[in-house]
PDB file of N, CA and C in Angstrom:
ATOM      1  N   UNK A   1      10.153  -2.118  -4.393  1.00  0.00           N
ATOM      2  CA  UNK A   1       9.437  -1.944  -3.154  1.00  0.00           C
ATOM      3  C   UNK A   1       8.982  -3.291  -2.597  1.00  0.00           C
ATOM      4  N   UNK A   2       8.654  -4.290  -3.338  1.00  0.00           N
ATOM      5  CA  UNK A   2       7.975  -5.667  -2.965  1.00  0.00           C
ATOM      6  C   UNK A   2       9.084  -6.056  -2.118  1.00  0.00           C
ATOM      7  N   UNK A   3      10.266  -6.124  -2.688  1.00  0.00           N
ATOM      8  CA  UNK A   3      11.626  -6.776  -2.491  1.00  0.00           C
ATOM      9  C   UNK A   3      11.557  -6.214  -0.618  1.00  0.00           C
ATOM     10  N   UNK A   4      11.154  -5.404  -0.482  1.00  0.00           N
ATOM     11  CA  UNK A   4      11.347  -5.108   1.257  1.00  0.00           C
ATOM     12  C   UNK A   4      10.776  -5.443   1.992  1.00  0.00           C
ATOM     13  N   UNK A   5       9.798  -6.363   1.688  1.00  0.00           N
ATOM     14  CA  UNK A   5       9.219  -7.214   2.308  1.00  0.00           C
ATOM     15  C   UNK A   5       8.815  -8.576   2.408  1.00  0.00           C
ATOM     16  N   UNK A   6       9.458  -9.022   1.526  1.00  0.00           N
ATOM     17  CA  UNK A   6      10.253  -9.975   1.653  1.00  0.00           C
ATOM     18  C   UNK A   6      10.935 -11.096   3.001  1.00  0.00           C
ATOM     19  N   UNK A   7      10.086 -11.740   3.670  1.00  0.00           N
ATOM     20  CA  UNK A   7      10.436 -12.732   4.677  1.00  0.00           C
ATOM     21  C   UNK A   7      10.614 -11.741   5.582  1.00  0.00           C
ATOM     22  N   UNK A   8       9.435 -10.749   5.678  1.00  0.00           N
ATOM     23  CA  UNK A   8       9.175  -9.833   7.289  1.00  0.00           C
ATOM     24  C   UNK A   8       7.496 -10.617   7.992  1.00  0.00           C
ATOM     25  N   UNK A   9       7.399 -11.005   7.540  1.00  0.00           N
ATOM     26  CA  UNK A   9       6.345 -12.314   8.330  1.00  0.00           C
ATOM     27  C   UNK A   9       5.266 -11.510   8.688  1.00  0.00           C
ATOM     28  N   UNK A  10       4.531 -10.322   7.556  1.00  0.00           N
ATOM     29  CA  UNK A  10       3.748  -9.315   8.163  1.00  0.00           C
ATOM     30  C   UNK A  10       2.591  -9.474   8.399  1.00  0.00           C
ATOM     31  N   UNK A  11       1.472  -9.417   9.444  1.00  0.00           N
ATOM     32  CA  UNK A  11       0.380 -10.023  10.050  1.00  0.00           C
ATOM     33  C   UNK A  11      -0.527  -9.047   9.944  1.00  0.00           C
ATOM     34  N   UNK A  12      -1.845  -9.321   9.790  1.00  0.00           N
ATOM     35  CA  UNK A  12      -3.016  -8.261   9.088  1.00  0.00           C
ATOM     36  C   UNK A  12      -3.070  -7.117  10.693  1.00  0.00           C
ATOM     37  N   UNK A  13      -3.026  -7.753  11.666  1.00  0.00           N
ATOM     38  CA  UNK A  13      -2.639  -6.592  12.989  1.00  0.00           C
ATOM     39  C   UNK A  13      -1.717  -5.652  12.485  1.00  0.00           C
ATOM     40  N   UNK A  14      -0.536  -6.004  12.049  1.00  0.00           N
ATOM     41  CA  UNK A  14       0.200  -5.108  12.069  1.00  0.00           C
ATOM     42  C   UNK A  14      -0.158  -4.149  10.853  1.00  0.00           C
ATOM     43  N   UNK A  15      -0.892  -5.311   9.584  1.00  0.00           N
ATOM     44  CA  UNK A  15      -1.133  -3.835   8.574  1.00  0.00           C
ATOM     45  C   UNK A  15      -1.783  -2.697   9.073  1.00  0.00           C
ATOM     46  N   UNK A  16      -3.051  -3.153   9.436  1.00  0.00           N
ATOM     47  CA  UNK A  16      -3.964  -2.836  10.074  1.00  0.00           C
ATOM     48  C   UNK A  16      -3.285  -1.116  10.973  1.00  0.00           C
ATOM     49  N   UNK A  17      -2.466  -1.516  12.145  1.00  0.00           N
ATOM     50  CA  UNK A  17      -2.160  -0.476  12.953  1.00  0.00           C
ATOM     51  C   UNK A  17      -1.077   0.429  11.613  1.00  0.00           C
ATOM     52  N   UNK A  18      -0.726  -0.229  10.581  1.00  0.00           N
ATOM     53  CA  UNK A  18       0.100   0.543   9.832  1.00  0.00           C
ATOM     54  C   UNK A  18      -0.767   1.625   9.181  1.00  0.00           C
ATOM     55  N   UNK A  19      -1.986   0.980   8.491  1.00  0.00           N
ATOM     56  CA  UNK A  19      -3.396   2.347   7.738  1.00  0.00           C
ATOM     57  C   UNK A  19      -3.545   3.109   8.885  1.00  0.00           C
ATOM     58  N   UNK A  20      -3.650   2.799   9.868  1.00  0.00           N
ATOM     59  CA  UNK A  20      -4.260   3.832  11.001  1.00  0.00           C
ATOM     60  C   UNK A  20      -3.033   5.081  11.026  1.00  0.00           C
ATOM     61  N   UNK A  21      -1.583   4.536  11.122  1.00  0.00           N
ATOM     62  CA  UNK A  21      -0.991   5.400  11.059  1.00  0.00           C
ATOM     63  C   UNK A  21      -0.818   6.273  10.120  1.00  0.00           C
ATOM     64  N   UNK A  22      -0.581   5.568   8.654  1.00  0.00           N
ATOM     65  CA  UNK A  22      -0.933   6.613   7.489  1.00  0.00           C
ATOM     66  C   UNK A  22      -1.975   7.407   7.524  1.00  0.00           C
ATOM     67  N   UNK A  23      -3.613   7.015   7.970  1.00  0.00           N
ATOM     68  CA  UNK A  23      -4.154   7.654   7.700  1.00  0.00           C
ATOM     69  C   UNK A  23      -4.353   9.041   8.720  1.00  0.00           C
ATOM     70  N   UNK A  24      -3.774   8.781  10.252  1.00  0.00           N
ATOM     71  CA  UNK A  24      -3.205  10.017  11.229  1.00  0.00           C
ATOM     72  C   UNK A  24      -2.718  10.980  10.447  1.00  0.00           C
ATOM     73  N   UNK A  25      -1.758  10.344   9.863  1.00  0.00           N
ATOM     74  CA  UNK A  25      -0.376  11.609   9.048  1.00  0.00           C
ATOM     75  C   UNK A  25      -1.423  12.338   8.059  1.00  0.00           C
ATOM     76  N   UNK A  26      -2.276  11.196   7.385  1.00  0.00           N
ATOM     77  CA  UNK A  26      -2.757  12.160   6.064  1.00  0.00           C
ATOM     78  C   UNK A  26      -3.518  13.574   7.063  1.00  0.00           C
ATOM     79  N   UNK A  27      -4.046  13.537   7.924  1.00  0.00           N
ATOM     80  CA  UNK A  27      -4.861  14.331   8.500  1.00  0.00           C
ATOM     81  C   UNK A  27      -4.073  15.119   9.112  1.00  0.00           C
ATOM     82  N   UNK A  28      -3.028  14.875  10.026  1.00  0.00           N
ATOM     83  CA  UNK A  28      -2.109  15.990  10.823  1.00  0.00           C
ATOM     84  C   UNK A  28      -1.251  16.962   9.566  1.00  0.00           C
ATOM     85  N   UNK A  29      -1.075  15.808   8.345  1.00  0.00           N
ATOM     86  CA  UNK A  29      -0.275  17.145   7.402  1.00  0.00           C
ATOM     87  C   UNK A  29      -1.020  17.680   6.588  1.00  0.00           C
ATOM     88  N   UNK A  30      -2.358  17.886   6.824  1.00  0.00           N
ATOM     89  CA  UNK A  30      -3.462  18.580   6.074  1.00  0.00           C
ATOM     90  C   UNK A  30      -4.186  18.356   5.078  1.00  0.00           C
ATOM     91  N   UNK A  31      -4.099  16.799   4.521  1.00  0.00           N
ATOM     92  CA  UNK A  31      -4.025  16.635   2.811  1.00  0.00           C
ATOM     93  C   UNK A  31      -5.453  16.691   3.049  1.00  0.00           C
ATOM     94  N   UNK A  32      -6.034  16.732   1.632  1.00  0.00           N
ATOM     95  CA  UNK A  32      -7.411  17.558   1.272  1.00  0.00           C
ATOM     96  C   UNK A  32      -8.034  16.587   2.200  1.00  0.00           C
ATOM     97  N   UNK A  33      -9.512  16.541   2.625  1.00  0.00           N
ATOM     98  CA  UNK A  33     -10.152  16.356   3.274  1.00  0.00           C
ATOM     99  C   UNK A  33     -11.387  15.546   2.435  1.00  0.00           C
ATOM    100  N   UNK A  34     -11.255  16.324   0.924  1.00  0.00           N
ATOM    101  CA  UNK A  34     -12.598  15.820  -0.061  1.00  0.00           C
ATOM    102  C   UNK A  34     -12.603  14.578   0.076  1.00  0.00           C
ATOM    103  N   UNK A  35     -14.197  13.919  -0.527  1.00  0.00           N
ATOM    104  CA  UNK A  35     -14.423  12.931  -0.154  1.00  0.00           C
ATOM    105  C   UNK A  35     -13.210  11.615  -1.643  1.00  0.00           C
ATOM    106  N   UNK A  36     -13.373  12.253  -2.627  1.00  0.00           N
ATOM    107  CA  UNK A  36     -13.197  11.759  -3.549  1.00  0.00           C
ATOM    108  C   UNK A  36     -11.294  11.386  -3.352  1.00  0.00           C
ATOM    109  N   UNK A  37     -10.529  12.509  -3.264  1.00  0.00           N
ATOM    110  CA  UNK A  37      -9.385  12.396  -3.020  1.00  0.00           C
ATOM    111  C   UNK A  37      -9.009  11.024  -1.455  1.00  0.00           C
ATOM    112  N   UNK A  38      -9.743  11.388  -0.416  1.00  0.00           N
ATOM    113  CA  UNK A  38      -9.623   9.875   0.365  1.00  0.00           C
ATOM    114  C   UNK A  38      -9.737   9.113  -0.212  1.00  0.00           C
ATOM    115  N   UNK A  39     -10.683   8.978  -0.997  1.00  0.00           N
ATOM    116  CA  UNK A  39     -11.488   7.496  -1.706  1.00  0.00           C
ATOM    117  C   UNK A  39     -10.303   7.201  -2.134  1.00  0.00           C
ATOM    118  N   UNK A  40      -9.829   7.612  -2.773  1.00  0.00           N
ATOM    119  CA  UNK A  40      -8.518   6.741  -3.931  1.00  0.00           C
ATOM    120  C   UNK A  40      -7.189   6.989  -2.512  1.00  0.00           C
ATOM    121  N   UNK A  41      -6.846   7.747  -1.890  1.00  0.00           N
ATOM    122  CA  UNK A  41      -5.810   7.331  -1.502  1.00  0.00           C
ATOM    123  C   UNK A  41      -6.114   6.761  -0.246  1.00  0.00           C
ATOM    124  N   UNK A  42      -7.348   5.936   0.138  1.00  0.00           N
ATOM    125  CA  UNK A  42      -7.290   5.062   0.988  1.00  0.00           C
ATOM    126  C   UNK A  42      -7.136   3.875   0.636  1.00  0.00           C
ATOM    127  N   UNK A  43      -7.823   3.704  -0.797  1.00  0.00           N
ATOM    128  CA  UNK A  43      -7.883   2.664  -1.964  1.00  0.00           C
ATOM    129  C   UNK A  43      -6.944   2.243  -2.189  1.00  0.00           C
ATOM    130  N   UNK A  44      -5.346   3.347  -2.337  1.00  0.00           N
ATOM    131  CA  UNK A  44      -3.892   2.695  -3.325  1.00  0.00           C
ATOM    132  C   UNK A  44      -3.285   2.418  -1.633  1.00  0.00           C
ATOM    133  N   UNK A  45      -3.609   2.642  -0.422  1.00  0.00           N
ATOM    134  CA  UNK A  45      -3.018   2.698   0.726  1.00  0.00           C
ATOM    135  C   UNK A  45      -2.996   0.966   1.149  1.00  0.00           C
ATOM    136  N   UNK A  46      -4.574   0.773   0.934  1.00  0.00           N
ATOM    137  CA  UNK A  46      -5.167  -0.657   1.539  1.00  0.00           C
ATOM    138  C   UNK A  46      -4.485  -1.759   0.338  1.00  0.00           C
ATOM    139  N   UNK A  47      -4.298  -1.181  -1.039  1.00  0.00           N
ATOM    140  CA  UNK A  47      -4.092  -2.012  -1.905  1.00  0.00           C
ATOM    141  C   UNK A  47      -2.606  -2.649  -1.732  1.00  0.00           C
ATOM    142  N   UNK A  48      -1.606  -1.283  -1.665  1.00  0.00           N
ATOM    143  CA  UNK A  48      -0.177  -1.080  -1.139  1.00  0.00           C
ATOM    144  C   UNK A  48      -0.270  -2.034  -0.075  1.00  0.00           C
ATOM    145  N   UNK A  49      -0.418  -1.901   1.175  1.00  0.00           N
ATOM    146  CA  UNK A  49      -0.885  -2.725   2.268  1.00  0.00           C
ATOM    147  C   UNK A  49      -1.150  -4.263   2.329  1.00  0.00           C
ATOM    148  N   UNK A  50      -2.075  -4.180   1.606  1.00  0.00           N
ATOM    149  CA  UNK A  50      -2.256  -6.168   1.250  1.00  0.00           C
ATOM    150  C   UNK A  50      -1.384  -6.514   0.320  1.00  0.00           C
ATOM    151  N   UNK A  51      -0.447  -6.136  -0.626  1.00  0.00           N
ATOM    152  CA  UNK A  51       0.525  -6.718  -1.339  1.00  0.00           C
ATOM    153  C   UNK A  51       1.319  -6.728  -0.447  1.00  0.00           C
ATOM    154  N   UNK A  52       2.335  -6.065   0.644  1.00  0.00           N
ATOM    155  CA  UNK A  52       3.255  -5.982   1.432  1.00  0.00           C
ATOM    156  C   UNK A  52       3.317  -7.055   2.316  1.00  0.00           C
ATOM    157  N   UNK A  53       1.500  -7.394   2.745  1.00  0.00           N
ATOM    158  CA  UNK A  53       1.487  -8.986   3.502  1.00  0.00           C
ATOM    159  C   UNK A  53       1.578 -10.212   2.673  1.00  0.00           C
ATOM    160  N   UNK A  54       1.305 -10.022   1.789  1.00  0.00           N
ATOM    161  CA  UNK A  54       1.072 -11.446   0.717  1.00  0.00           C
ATOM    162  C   UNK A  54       2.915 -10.739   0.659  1.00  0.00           C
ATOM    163  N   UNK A  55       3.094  -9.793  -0.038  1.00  0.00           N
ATOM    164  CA  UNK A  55       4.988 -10.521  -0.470  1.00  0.00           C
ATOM    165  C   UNK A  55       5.860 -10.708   0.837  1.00  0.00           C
ATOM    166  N   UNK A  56       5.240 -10.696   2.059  1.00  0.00           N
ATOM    167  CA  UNK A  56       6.097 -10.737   3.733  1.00  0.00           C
ATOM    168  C   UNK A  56       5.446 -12.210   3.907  1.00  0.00           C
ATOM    169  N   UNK A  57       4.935 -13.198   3.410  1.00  0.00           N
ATOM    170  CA  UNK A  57       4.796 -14.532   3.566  1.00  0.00           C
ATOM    171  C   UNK A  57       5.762 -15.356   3.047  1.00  0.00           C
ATOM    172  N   UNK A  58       6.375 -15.986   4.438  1.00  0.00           N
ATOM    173  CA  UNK A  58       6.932 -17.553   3.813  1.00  0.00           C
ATOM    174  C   UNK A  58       7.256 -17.929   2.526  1.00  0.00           C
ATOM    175  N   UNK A  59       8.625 -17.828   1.711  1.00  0.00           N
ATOM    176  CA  UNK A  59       8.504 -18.416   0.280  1.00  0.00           C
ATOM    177  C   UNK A  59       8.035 -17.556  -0.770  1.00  0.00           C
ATOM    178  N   UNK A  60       7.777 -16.324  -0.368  1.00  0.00           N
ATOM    179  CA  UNK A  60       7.174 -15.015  -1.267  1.00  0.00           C
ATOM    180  C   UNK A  60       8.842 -14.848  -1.822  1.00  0.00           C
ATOM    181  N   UNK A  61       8.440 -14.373  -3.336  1.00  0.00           N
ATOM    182  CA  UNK A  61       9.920 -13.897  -3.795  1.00  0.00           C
ATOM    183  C   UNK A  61       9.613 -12.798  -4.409  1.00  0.00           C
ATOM    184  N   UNK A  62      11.121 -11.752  -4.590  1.00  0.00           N
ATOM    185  CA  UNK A  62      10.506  -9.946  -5.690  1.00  0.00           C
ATOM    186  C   UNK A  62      10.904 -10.775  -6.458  1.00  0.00           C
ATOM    187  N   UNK A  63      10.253 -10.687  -8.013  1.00  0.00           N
ATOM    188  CA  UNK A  63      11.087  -9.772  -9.241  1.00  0.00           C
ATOM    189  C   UNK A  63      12.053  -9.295  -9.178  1.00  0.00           C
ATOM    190  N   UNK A  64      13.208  -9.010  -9.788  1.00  0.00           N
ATOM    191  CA  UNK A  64      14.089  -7.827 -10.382  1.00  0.00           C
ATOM    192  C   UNK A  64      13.184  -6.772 -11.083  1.00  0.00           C
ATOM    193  N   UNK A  65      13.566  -5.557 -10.611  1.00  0.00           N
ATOM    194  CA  UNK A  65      13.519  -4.972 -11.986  1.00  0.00           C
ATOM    195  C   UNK A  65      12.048  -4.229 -12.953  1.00  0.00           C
ATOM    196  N   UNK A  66      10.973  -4.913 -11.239  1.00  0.00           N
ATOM    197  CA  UNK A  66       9.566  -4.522 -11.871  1.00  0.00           C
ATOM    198  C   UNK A  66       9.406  -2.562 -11.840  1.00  0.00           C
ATOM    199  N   UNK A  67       8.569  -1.838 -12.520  1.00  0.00           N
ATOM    200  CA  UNK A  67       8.153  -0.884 -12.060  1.00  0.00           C
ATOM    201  C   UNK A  67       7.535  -0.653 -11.136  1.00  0.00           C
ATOM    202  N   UNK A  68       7.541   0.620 -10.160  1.00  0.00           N
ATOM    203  CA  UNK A  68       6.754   1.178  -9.234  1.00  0.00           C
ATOM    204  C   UNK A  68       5.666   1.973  -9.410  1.00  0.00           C
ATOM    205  N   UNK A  69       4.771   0.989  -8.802  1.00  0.00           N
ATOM    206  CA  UNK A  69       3.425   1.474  -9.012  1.00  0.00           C
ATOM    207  C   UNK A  69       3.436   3.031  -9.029  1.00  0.00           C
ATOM    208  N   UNK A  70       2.501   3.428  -9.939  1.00  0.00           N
ATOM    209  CA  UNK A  70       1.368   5.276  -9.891  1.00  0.00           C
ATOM    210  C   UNK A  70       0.983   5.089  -9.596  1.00  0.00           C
ATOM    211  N   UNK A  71       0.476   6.507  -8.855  1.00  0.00           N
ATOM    212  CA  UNK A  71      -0.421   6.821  -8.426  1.00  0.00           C
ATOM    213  C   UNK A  71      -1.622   7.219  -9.106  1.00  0.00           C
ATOM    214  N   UNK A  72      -2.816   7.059  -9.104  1.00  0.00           N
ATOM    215  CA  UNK A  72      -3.549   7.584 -10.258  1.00  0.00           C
ATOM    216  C   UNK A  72      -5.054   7.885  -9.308  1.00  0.00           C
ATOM    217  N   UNK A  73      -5.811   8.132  -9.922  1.00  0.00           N
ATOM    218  CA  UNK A  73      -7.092   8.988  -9.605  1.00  0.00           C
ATOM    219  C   UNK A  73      -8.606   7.535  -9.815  1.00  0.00           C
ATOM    220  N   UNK A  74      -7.581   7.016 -10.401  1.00  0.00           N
ATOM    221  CA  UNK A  74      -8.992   5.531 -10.461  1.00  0.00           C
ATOM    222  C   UNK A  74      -8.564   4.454  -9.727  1.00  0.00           C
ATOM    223  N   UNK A  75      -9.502   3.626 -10.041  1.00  0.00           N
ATOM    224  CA  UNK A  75      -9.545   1.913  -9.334  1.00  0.00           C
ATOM    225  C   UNK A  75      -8.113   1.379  -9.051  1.00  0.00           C
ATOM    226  N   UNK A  76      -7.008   1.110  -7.833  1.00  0.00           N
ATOM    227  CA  UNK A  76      -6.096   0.584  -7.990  1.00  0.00           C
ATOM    228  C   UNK A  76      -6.381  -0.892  -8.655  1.00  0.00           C
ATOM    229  N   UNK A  77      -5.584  -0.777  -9.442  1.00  0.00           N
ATOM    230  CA  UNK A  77      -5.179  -2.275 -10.503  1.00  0.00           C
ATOM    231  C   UNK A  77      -3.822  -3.115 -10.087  1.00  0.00           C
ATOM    232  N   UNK A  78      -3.878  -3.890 -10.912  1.00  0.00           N
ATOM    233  CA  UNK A  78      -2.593  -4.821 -10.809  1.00  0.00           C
ATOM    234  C   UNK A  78      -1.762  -3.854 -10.059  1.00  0.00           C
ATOM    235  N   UNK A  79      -0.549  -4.820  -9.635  1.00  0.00           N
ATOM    236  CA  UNK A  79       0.282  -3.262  -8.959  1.00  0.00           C
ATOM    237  C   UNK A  79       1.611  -3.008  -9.853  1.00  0.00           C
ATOM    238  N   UNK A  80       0.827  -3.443 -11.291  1.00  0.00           N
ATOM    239  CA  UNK A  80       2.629  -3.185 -12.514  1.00  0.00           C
ATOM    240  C   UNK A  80       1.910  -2.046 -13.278  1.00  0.00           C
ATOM    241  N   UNK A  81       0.663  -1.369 -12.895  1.00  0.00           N
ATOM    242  CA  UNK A  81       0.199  -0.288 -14.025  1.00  0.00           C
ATOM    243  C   UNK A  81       0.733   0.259 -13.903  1.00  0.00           C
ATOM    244  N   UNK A  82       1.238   1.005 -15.243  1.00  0.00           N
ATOM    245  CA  UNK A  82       1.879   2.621 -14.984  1.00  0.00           C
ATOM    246  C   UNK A  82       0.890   3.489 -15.898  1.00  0.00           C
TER     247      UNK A  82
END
């Protein structure tokens, strides 16, 4: 996933209008509303989000071969936890 972003030159505007859009969808396709369930998937959204700008900078390189982040119910961490 890093690998796709990769020398797309991505600017905190554009993350920015990107959460707004995820977080539209989470609401138009119904996902729970609880407070606790946002908490974390606004958490792995924003986390997802700021790695995509840091690996879309100038001279950013992927890995081969890393795992794709879980999803999980706590604190997003590094983004190699599984």
């Amino acid at each position: 996933m890093i690998r796709q972003h990769v020398e797309r030159h991505l600017a905190e505007p554009q993350r920015q209008a990107r959460m707004a859009l995820l977080l539209d969808t989470a609401d138009e396709v119904n996902m729970p509303a609880d407070p606790g369930f946002r908490s974390a998937l606004v958490a792995y959204l924003e986390w997802g989000s700021r790695l995509a700008v840091i690996n879309s900078e100038p001279g950013a390189s992927a890995e081969e071969d890393l795992p794709m982040p879980r999803w999980g119910w706590g604190v997003p961490g590094g983004p190699y936890q599984g």
